[in-house]
N, C-alpha and C. Protein backbone atom coordinates (compact mmCIF):
# COMPACT_ATOMS: atom_id res chain seq x y z
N UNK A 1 0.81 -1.21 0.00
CA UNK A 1 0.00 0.00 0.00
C UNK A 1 0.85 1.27 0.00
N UNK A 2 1.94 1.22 0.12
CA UNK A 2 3.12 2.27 0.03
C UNK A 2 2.91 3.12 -1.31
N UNK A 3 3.05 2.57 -2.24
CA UNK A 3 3.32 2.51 -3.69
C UNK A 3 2.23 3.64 -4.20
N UNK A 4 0.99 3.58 -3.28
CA UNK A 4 -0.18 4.29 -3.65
C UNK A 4 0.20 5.67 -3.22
N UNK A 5 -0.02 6.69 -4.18
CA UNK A 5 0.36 8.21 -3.80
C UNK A 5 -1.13 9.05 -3.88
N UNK A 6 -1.82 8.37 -4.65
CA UNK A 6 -2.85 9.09 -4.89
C UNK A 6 -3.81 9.74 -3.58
N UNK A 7 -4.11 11.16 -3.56
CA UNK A 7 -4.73 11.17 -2.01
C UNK A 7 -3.58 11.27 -0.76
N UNK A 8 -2.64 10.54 -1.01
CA UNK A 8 -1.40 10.31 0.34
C UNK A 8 -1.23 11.72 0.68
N UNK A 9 -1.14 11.87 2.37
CA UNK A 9 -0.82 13.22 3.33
C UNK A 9 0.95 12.99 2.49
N UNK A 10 1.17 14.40 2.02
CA UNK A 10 2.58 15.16 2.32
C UNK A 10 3.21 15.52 3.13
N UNK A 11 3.51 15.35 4.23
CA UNK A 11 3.80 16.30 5.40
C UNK A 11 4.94 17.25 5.19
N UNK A 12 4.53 18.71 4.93
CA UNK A 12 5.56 19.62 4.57
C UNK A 12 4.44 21.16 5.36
N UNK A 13 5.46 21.58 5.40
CA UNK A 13 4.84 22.93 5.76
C UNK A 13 4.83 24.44 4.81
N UNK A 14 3.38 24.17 4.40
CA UNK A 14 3.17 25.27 2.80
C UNK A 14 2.13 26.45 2.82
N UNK A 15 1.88 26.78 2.28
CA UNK A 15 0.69 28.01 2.26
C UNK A 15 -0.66 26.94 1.67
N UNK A 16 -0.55 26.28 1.04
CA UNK A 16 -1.88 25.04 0.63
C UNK A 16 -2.01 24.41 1.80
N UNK A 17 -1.01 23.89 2.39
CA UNK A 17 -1.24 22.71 3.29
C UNK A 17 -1.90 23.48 4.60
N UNK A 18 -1.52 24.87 4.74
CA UNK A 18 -1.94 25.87 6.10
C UNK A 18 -3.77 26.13 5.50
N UNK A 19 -4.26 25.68 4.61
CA UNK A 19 -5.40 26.64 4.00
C UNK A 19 -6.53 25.43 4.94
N UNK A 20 -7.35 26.13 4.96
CA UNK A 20 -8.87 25.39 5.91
C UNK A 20 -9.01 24.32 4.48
N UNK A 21 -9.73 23.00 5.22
CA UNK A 21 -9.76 22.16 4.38
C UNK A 21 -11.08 22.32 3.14
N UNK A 22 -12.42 23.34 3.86
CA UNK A 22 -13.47 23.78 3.06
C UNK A 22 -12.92 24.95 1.81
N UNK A 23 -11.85 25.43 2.09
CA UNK A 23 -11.29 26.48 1.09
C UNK A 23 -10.59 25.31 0.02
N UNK A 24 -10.05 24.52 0.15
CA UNK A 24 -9.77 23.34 -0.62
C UNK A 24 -10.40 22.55 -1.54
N UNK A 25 -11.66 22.34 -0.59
CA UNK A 25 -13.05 21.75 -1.89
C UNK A 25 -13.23 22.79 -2.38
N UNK A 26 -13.64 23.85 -2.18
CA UNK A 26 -13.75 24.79 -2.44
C UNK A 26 -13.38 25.11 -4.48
N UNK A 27 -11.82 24.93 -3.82
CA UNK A 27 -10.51 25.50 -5.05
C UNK A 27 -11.33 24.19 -5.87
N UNK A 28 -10.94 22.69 -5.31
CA UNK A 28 -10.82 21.90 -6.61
C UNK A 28 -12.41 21.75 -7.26
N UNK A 29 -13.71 22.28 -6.69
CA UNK A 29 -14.92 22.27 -7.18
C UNK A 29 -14.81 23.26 -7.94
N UNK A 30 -14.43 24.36 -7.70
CA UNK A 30 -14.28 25.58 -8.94
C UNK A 30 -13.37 25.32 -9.76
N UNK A 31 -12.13 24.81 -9.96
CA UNK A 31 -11.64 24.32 -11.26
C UNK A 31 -12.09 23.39 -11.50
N UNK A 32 -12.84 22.74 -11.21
CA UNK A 32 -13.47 21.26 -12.08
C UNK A 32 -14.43 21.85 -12.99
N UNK A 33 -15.11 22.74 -12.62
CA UNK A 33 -16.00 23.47 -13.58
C UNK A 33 -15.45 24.42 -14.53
N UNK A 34 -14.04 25.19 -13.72
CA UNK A 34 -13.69 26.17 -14.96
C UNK A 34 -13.25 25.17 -15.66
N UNK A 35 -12.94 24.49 -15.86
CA UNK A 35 -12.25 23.39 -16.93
C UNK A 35 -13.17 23.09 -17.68
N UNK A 36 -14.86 22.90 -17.52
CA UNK A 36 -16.16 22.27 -18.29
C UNK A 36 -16.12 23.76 -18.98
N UNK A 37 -15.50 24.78 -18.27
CA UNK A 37 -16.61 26.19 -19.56
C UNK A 37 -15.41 26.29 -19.92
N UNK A 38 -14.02 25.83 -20.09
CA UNK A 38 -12.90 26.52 -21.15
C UNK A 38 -13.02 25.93 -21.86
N UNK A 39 -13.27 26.56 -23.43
CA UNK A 39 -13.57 25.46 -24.49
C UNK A 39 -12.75 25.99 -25.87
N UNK A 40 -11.14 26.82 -25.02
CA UNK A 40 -10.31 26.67 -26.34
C UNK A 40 -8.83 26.66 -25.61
N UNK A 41 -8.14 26.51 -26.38
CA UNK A 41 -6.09 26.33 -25.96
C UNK A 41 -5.97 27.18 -25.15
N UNK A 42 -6.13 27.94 -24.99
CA UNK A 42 -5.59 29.56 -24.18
C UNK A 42 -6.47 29.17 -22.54
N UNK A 43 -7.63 28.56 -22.68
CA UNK A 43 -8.30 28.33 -21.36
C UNK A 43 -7.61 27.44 -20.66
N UNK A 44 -7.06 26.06 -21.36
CA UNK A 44 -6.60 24.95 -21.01
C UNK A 44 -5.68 25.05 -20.34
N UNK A 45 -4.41 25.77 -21.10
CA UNK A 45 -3.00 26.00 -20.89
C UNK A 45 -3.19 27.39 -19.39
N UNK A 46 -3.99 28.27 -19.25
CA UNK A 46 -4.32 28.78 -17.94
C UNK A 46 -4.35 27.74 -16.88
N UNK A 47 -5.60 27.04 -17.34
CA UNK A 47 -5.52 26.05 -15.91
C UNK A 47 -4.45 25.29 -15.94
N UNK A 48 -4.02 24.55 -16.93
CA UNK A 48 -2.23 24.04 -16.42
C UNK A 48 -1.47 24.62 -15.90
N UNK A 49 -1.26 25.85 -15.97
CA UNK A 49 -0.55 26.84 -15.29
C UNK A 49 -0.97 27.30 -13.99
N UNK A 50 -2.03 27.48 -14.15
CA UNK A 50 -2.53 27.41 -12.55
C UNK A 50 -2.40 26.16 -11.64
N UNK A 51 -2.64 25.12 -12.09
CA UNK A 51 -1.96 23.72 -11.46
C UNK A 51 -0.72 23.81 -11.03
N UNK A 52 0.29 24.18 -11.72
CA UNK A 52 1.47 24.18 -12.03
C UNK A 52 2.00 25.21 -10.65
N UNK A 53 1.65 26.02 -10.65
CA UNK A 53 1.79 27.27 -9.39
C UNK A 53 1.35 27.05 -8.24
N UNK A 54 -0.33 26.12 -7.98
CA UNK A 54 -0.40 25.76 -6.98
C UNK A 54 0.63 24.05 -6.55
N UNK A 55 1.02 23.66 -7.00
CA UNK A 55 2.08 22.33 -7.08
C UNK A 55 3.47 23.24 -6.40
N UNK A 56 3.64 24.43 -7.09
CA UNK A 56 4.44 24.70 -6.20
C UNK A 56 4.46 25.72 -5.08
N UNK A 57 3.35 25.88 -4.95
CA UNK A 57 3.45 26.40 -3.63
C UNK A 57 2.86 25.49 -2.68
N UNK A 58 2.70 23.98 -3.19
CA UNK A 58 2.58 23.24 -2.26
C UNK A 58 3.70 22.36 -1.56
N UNK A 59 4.81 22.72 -2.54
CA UNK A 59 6.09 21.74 -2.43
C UNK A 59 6.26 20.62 -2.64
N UNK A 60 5.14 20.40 -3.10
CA UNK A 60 5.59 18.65 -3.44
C UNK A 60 6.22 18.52 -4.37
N UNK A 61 7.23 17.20 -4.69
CA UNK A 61 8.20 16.91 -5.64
C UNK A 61 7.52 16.44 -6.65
N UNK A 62 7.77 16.91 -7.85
CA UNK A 62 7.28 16.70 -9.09
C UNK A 62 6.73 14.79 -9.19
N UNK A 63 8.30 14.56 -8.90
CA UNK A 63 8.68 12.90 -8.86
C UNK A 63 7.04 12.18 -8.06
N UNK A 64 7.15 12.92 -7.24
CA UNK A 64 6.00 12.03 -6.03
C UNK A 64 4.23 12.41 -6.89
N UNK A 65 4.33 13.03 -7.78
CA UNK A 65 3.09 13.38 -8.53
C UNK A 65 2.67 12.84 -9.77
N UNK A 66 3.93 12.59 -10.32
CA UNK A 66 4.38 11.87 -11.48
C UNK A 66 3.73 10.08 -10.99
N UNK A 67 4.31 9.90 -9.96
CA UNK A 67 4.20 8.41 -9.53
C UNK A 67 2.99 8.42 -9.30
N UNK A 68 2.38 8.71 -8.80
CA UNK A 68 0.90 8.61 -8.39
C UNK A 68 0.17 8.48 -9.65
N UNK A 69 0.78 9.56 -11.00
CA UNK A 69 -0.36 9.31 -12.03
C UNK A 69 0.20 8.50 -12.95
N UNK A 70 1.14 7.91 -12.33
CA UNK A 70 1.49 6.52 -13.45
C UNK A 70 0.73 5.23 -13.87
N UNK A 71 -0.23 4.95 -13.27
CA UNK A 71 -1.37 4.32 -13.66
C UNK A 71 -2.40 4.60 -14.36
N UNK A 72 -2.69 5.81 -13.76
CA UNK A 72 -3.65 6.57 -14.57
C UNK A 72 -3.44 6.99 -16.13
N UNK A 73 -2.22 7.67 -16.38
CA UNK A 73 -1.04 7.45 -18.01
C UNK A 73 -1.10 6.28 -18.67
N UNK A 74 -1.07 5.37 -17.91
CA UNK A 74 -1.25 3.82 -18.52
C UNK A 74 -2.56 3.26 -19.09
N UNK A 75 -3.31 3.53 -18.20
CA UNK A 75 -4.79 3.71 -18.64
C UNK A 75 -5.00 4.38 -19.66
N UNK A 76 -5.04 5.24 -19.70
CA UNK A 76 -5.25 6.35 -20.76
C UNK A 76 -4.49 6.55 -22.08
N UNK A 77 -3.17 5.90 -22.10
CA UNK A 77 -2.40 5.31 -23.29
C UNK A 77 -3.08 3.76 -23.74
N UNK A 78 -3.29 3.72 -23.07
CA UNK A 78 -4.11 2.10 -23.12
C UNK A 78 -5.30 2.34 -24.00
N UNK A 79 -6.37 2.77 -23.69
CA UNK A 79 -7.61 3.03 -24.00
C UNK A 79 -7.52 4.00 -25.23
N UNK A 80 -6.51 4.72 -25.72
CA UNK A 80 -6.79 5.30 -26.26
C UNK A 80 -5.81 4.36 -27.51
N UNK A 81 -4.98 3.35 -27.30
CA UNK A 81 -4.50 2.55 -28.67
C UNK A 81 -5.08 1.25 -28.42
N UNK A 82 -5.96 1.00 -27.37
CA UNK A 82 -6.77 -0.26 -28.27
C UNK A 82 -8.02 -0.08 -28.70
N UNK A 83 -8.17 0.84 -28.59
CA UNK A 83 -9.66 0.48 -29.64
C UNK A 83 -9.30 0.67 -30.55
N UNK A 84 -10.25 0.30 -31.91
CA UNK A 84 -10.45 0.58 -33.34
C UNK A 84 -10.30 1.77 -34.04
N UNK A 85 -10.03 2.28 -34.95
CA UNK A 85 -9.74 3.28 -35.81
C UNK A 85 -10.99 4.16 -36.13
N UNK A 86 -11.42 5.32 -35.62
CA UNK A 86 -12.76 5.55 -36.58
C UNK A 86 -13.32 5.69 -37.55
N UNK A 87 -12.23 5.64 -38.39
CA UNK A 87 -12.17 5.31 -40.18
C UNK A 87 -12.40 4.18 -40.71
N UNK A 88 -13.15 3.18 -39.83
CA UNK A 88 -13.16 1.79 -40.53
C UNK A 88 -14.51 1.91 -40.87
N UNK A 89 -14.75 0.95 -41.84
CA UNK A 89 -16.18 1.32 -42.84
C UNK A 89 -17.30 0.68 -41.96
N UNK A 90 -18.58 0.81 -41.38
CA UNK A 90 -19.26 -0.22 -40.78
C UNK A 90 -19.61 -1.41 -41.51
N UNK A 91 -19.87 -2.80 -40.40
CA UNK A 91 -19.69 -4.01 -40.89
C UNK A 91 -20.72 -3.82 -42.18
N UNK A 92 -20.70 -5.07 -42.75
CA UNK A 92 -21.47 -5.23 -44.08
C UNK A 92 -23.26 -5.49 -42.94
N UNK A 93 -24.33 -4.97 -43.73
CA UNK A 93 -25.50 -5.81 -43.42
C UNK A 93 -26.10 -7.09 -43.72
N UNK A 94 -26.81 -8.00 -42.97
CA UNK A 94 -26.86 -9.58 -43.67
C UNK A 94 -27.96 -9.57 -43.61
């Protein structure tokens, strides 16, 4: 159960980690939605960047974030080269 990062306490002392835990749902319920209304490159690459800034002002090591979504990468490389091509013609009718 080590191995699992996902969710896992950091123990570091940060300006995120000091924030009330309702200001927290808070943050990740409002970017879950700004993410549903950005609907071009320039919105996207904001919220990466905003990720990116809060990551570091949380201190966590890239490495320890990386690991956690290494399953999830796998999945998602997965699913997205086994299925079928959407260019294939539909079957014949009988």
């Amino acid at each position: 159960m080590t191995r699992i990062t996902v969710g896992q306490y950091y123990p570091v002392d940060s300006v995120v980690h000091r924030l009330d835990p309702r200001v927290k749902l808070f943050g990740v319920m409002a970017y879950i939605i700004l993410l549903f209304i950005a609907g071009n490159f320039a919105g996207y690459l904001a919220a990466g960047i905003f990720v990116c800034a809060v990551i570091a002002l949380a201190k966590v090591p890239p490495g320890l974030l990386l690991r956690g979504l290494r399953s999830v990468l796998f999945r998602r490389s997965y699913s997205k080269t086994a299925r079928p091509p959407k260019n294939q013609p539909p079957p014949p009718k009988r």
